[in-house]
C-alpha atoms as a PDB file:
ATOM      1  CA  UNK A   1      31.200 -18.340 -27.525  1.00  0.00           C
ATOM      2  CA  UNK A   2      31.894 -19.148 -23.646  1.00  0.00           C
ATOM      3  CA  UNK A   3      34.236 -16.454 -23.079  1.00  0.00           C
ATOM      4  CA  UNK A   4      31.909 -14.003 -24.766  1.00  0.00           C
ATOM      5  CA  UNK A   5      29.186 -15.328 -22.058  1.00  0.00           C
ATOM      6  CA  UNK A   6      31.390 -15.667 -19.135  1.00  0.00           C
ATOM      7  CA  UNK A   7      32.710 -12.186 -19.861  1.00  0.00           C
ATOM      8  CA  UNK A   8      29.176 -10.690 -20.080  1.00  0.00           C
ATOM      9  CA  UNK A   9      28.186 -12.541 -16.917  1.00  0.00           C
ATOM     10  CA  UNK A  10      31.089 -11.386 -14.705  1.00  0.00           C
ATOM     11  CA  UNK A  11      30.576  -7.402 -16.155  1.00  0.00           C
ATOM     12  CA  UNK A  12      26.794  -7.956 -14.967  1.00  0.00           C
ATOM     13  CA  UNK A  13      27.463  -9.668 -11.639  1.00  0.00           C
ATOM     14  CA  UNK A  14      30.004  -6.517 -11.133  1.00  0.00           C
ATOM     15  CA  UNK A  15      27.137  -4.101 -11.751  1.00  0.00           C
ATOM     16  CA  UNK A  16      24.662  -5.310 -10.045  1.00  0.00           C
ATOM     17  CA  UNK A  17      26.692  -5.874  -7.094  1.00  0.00           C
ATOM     18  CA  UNK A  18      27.662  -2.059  -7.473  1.00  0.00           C
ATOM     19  CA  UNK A  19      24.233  -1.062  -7.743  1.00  0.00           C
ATOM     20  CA  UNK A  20      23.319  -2.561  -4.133  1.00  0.00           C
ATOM     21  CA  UNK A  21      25.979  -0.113  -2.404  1.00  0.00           C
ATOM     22  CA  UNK A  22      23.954   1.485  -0.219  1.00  0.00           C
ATOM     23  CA  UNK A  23      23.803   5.343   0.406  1.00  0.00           C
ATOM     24  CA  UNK A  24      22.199   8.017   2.479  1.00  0.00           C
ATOM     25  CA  UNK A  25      18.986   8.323   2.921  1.00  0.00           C
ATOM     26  CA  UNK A  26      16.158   5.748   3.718  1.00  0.00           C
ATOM     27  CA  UNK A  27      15.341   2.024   4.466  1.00  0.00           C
ATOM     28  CA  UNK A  28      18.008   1.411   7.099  1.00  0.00           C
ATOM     29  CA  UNK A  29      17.669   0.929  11.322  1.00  0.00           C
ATOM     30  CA  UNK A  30      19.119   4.456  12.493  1.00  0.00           C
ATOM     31  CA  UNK A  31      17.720   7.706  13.465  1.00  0.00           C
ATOM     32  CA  UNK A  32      18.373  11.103  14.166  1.00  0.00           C
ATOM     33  CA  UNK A  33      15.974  13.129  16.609  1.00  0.00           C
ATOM     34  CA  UNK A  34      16.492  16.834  18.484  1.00  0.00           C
ATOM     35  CA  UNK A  35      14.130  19.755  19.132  1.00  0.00           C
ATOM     36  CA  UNK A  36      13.432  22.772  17.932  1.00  0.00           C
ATOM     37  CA  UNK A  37      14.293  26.423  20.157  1.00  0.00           C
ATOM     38  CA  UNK A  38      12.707  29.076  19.255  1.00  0.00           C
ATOM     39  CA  UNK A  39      12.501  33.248  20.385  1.00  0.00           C
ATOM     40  CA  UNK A  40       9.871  35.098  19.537  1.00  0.00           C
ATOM     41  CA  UNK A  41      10.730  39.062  18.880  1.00  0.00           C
ATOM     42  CA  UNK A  42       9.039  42.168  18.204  1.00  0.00           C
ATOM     43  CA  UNK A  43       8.663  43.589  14.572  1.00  0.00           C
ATOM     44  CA  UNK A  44      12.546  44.847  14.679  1.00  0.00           C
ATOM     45  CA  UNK A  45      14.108  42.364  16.763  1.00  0.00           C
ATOM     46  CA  UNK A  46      14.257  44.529  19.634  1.00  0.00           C
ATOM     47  CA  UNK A  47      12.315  42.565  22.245  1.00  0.00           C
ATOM     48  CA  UNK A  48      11.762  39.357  22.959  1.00  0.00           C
ATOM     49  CA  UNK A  49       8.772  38.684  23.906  1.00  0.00           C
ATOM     50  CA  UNK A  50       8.694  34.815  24.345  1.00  0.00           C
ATOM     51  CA  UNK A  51      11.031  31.396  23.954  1.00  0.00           C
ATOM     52  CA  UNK A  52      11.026  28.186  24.458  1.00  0.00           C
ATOM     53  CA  UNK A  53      10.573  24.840  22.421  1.00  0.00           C
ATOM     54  CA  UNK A  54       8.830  25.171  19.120  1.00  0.00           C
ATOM     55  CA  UNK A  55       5.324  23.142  18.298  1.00  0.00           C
ATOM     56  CA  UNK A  56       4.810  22.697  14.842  1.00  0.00           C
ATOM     57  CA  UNK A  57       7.505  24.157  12.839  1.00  0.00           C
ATOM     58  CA  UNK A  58       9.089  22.243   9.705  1.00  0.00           C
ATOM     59  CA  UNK A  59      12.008  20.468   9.941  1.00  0.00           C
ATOM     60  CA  UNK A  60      14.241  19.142   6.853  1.00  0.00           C
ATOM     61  CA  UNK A  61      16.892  16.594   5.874  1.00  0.00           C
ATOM     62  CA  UNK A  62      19.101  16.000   3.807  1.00  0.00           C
ATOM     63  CA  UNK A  63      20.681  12.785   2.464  1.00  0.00           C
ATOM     64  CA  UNK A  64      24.521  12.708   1.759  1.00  0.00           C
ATOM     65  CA  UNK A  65      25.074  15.233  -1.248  1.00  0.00           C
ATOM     66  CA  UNK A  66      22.006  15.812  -2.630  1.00  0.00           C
ATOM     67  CA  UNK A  67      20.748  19.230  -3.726  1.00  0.00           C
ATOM     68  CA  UNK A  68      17.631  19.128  -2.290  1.00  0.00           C
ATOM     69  CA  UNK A  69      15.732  17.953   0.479  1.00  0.00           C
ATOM     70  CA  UNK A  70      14.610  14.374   1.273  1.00  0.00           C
ATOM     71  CA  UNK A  71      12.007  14.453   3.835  1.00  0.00           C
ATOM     72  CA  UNK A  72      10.716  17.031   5.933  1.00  0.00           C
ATOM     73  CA  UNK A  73       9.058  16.306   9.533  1.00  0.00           C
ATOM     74  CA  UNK A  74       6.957  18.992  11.374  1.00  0.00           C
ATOM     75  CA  UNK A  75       7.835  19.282  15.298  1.00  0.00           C
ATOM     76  CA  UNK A  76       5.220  18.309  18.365  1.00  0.00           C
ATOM     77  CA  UNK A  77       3.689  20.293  20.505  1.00  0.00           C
ATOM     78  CA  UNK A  78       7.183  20.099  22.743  1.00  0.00           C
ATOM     79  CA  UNK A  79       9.236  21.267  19.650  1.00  0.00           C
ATOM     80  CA  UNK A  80      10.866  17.353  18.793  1.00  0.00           C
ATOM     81  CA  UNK A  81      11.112  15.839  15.733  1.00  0.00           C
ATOM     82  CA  UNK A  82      12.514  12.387  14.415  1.00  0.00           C
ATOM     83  CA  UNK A  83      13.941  11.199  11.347  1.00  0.00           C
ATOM     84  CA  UNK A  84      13.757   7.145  11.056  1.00  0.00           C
ATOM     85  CA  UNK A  85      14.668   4.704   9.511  1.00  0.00           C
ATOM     86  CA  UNK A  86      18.305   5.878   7.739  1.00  0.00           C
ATOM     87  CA  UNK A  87      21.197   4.459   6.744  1.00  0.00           C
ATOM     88  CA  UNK A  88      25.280   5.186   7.177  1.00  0.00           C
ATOM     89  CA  UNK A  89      26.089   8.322   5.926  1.00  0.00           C
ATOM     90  CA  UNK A  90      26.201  11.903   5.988  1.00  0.00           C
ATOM     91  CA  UNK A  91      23.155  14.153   6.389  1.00  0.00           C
ATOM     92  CA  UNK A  92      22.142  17.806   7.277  1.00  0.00           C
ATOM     93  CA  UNK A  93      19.383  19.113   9.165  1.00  0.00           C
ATOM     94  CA  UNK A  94      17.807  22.423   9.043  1.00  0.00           C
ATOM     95  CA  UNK A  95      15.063  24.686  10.166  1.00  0.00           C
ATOM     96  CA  UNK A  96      13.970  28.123   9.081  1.00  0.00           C
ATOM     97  CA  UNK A  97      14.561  31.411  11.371  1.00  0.00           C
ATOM     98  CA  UNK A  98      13.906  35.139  10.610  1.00  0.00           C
ATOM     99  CA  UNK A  99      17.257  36.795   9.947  1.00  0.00           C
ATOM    100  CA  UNK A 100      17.793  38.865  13.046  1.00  0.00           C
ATOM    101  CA  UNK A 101      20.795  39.914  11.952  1.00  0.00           C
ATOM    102  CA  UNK A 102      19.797  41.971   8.950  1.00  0.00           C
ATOM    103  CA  UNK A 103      22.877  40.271   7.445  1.00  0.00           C
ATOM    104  CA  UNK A 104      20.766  39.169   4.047  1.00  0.00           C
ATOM    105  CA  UNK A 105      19.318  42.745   3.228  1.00  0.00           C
ATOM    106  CA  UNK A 106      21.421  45.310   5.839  1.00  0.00           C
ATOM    107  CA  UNK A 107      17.945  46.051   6.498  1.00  0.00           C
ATOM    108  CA  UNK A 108      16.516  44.563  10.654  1.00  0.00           C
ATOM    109  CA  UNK A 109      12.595  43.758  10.477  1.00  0.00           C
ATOM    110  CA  UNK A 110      10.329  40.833  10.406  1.00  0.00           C
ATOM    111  CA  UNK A 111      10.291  40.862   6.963  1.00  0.00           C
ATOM    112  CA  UNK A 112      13.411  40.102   6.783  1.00  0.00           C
ATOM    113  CA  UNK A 113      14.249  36.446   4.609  1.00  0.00           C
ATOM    114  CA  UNK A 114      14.555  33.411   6.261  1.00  0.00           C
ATOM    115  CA  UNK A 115      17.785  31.430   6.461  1.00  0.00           C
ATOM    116  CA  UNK A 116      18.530  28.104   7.197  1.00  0.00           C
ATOM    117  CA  UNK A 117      19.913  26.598  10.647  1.00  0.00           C
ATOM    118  CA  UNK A 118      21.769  23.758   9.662  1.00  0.00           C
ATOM    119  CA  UNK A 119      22.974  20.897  11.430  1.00  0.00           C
ATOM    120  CA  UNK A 120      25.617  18.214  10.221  1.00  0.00           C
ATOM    121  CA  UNK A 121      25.358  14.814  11.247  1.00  0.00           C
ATOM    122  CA  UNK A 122      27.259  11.190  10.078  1.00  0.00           C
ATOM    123  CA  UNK A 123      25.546   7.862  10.786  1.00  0.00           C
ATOM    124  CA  UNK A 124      28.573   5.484  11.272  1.00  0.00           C
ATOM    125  CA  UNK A 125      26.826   2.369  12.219  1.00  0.00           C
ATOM    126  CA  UNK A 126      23.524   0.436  12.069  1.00  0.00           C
ATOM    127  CA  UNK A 127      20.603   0.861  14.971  1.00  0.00           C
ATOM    128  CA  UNK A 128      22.380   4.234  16.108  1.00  0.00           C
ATOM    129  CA  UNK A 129      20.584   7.001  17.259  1.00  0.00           C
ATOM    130  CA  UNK A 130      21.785  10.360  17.190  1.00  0.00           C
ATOM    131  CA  UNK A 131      20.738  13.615  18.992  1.00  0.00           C
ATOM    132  CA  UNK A 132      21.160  16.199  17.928  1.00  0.00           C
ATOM    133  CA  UNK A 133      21.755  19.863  19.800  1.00  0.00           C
ATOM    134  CA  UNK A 134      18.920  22.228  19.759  1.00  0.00           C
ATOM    135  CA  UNK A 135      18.179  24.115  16.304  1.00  0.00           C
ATOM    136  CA  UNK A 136      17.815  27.618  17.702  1.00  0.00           C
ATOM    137  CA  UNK A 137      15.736  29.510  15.481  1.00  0.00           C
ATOM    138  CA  UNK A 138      14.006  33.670  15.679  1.00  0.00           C
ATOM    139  CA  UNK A 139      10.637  34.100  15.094  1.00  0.00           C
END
């Protein structure tokens, strides 16, 4: 009857002990913060008419592997943004811009889809702070 209870005990110390491995995504001390570049065009990307860092656009993360997004931020009125409070790991950041390109559809205009800018980023310690370069976007 001990060894039955010992056994269970060390198979549920080992699993709770696996279960506190910590991943990507919140409740740690790092951050990652950048800004947000945007040019503004014409209907068929001919022009530009304006640029410069973007207020209020949405920003995105996300943790490690996951399929979907974790958080999303909006930028300031001088186009930065800031993700807190993360742990170690890997993590991807991303914007949306108007395809200038016509890559998507062959097909140049402002209605056009929007594709992601994407960033990569690792977290490799605690308290770290990363910057990253501008996310360039087309509006």
């Amino acid at each position: 009857m001990k060894s039955n209870s010992l056994f269970l005990f060390l198979i549920s110390s080992l699993l709770v002990l696996n279960s506190c491995k910590k991943e990507a995504g919140e409740g740690g001390t790092s951050h990652i913060q950048g800004r947000v570049y945007a040019k503004y065009y014409n209907k068929n990307f001919s022009t530009m008419s304006a640029a410069g860092y973007a207020p209020d656009i949405d920003v995105y993360i996300i943790y490690g592997d996951e399929h979907s997004y974790g958080e999303r931020v909006r930028t300031s009125y001088d186009g930065a943004f800031e993700f807190k409070y993360l742990q170690k790991g890997k993590y991807k950041v991303f914007a949306y811009s108007k395809d200038s390109t016509g890559a998507y559809t062959n097909h140049v205009n402002q209605y056009a889809p929007d594709i992601a800018i994407l960033k990569e980023v690792e977290i490799t310690k605690n308290k770290q702070t990363i910057e990253l370069e501008d996310i360039q976007i087309v509006q």
